[in-house]
C-alpha atoms as a PDB file:
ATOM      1  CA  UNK A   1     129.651 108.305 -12.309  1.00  0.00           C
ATOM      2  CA  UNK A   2     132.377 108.934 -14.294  1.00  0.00           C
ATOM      3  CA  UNK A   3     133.096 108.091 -17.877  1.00  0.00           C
ATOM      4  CA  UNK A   4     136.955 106.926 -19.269  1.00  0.00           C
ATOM      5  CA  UNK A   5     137.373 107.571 -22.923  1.00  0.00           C
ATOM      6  CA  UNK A   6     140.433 105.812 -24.751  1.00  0.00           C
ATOM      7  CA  UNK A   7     141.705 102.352 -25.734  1.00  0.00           C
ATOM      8  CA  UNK A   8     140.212  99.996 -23.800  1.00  0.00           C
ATOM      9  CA  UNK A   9     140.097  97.096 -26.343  1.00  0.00           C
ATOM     10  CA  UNK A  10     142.075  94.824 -24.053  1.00  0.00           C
ATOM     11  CA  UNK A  11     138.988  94.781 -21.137  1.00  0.00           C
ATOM     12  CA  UNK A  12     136.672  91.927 -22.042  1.00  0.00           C
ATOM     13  CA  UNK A  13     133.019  92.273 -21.250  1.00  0.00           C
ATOM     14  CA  UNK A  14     133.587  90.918 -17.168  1.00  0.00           C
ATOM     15  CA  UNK A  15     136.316  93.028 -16.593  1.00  0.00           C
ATOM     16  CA  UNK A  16     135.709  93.822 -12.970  1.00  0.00           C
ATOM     17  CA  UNK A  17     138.352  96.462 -11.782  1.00  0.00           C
ATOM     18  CA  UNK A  18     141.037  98.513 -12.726  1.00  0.00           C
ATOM     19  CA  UNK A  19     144.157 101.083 -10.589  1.00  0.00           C
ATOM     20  CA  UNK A  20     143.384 104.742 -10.877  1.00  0.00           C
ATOM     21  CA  UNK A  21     147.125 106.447 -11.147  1.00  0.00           C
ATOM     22  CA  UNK A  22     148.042 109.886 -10.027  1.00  0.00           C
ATOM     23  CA  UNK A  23     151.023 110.952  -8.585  1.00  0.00           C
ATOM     24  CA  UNK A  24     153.005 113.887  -6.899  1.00  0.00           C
ATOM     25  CA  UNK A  25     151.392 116.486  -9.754  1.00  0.00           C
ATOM     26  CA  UNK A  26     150.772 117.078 -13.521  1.00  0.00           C
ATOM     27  CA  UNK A  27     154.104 115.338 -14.446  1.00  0.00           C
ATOM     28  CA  UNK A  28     154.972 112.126 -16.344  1.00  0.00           C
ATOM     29  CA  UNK A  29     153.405 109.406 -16.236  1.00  0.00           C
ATOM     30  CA  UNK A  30     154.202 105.825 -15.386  1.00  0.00           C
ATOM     31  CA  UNK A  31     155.544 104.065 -18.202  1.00  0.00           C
ATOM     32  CA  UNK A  32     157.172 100.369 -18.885  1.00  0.00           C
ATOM     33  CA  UNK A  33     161.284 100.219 -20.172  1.00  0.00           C
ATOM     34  CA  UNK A  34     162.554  97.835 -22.791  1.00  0.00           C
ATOM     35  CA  UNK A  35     162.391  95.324 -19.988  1.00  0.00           C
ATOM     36  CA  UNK A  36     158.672  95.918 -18.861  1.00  0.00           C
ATOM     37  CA  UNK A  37     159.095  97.235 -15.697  1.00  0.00           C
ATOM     38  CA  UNK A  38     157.408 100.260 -14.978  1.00  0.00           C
ATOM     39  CA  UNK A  39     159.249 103.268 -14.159  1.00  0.00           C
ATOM     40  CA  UNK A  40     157.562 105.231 -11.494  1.00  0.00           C
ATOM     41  CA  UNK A  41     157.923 109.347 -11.773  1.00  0.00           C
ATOM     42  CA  UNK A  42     159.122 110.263  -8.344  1.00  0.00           C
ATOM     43  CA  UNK A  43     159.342 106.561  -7.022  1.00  0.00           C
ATOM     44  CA  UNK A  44     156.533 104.287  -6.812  1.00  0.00           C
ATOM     45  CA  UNK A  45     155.362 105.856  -3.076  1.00  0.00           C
ATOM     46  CA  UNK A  46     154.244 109.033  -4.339  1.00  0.00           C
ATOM     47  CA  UNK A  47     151.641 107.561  -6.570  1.00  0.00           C
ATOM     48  CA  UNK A  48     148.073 107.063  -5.296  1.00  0.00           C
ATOM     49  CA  UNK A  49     146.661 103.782  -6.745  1.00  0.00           C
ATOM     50  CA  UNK A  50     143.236 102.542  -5.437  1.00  0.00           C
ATOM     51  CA  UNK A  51     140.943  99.801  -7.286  1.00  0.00           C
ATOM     52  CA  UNK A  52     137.600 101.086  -8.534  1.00  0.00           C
ATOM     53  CA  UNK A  53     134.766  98.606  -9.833  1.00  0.00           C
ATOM     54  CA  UNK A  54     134.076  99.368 -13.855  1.00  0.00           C
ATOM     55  CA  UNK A  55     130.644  99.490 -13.804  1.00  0.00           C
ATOM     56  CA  UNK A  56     130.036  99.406 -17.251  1.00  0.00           C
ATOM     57  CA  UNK A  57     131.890  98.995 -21.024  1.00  0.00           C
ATOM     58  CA  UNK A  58     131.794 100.182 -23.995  1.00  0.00           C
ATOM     59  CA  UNK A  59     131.567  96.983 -26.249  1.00  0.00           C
ATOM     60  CA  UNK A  60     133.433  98.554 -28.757  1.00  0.00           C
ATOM     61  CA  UNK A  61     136.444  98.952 -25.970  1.00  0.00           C
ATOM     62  CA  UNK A  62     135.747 102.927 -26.615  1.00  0.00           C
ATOM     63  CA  UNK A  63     134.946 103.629 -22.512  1.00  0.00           C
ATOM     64  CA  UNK A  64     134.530 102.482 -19.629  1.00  0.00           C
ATOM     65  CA  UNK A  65     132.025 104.043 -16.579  1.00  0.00           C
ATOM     66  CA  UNK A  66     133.056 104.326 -13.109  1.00  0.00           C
ATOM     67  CA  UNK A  67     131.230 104.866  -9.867  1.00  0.00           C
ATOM     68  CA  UNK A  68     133.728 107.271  -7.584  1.00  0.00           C
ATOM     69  CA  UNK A  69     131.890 107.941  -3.939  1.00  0.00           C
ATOM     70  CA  UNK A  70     132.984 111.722  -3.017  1.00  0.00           C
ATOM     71  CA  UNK A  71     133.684 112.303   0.292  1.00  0.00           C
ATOM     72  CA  UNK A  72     135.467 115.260   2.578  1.00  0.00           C
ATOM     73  CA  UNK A  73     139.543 114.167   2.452  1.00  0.00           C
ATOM     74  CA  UNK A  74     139.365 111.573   0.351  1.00  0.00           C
ATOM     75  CA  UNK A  75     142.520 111.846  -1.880  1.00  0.00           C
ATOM     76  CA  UNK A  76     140.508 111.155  -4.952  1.00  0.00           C
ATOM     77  CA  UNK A  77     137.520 113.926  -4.322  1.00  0.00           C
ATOM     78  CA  UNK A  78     140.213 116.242  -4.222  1.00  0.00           C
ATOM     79  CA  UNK A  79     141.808 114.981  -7.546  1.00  0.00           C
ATOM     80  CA  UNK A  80     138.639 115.066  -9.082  1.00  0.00           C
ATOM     81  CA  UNK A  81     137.931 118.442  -8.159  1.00  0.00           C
ATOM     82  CA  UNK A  82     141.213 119.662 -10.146  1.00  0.00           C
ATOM     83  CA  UNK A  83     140.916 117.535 -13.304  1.00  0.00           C
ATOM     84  CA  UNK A  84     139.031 118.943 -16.268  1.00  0.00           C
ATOM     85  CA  UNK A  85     137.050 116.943 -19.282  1.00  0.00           C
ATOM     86  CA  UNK A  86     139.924 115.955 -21.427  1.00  0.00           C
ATOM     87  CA  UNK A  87     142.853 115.418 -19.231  1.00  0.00           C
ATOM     88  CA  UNK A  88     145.043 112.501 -19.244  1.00  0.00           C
ATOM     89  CA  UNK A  89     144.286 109.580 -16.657  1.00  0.00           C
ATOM     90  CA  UNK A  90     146.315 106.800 -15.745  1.00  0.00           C
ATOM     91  CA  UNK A  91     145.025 103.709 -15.079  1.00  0.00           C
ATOM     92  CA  UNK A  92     146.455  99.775 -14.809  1.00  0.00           C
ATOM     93  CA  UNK A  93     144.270  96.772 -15.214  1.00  0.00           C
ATOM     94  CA  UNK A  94     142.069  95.319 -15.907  1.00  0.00           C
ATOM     95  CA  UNK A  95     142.119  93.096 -12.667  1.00  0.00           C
ATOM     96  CA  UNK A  96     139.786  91.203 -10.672  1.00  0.00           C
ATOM     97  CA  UNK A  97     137.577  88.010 -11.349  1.00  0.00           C
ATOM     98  CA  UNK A  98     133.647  87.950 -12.350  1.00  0.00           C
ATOM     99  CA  UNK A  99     131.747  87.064  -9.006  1.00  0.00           C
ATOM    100  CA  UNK A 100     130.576  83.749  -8.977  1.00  0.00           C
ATOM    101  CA  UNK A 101     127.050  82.618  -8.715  1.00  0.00           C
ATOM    102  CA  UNK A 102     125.180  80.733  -5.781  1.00  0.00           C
ATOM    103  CA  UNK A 103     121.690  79.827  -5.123  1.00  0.00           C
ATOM    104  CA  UNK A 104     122.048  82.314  -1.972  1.00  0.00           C
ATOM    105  CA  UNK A 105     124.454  85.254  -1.962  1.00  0.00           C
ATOM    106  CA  UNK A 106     125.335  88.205   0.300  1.00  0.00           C
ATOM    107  CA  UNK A 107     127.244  90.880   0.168  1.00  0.00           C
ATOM    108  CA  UNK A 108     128.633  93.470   2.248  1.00  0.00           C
ATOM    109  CA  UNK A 109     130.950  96.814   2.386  1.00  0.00           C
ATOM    110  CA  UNK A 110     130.630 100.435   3.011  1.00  0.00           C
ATOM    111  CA  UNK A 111     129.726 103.312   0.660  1.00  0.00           C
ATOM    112  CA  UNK A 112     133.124 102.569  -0.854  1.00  0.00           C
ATOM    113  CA  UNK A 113     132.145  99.381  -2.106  1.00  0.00           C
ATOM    114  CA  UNK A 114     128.782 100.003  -3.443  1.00  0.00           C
ATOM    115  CA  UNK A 115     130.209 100.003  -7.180  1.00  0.00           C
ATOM    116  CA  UNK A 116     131.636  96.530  -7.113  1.00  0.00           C
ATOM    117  CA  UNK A 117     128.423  94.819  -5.324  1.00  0.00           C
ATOM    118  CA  UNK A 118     126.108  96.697  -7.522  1.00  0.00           C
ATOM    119  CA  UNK A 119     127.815  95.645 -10.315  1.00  0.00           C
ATOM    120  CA  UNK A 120     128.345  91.655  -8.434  1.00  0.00           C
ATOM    121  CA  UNK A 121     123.727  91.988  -8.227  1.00  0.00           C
ATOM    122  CA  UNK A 122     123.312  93.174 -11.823  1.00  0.00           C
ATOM    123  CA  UNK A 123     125.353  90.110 -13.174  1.00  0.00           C
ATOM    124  CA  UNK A 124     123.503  87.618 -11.049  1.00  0.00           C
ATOM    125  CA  UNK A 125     120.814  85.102 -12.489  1.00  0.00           C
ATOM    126  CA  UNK A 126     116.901  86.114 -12.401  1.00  0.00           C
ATOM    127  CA  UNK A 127     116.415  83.004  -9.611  1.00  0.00           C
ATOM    128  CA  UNK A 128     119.208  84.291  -7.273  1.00  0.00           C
ATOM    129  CA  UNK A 129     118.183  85.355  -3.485  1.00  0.00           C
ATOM    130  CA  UNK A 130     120.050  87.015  -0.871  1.00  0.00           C
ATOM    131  CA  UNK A 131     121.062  90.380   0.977  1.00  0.00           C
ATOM    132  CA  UNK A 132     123.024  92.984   0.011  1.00  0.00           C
END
């Protein structure tokens, strides 16, 4: 687990998931013109953006904590491995809808996707059966 510290005010409390940015090095980041489109450092291909579940929220909107599986060649382990306590992340979002509820539920995904159905059990009701 990993914990995001900044401004995130405009996540409400079922804010599900959010874009991890990083592109072609320790450059600029994205950021929107007058217009708000983004403008992409290097052209929109070079950045990496995959989803990742926010497993929990500050509810003061001060951080948010993410579950990041690490695995050999995965493009984010080896980002992680270079960034240090305190440097600048990009991110987009928030994104995503609240799972809804059922009498019976199931869910099902690889070790990539145990954030979001961890997070998907923890919000169900106390009555709720099911696999996961």
């Amino acid at each position: 687990m990993i914990r995001l510290t900044g401004d995130f005010s405009r996540f409400s409390p079922d804010a599900m998931h959010f874009r991890l940015l990083y592109g072609p090095g320790a450059g600029d980041l994205p950021q929107c013109d007058e217009t708000g489109t983004t403008i992409w450092p290097g052209g929109i291909d070079v950045w990496h953006r995959p989803p990742y579940t926010v497993r929990a929220i500050d509810p003061e909107g001060d951080w948010i904590d993410v579950d990041i599986f690490i695995h050999d060649g995965g493009r984010v382990t080896d980002w992680l491995a270079r960034t240090q306590v305190g440097d600048n992340v990009a991110l987009s979002g928030p994104g995503g809808k609240t799972p809804q509820s059922a009498p019976r539920v199931a869910y099902l995904g690889d070790e990539t996707a145990l954030p979001v159905v961890a997070r998907a059990l923890e919000r169900l009701p106390q009555d709720a059966r099911g696999v996961a």
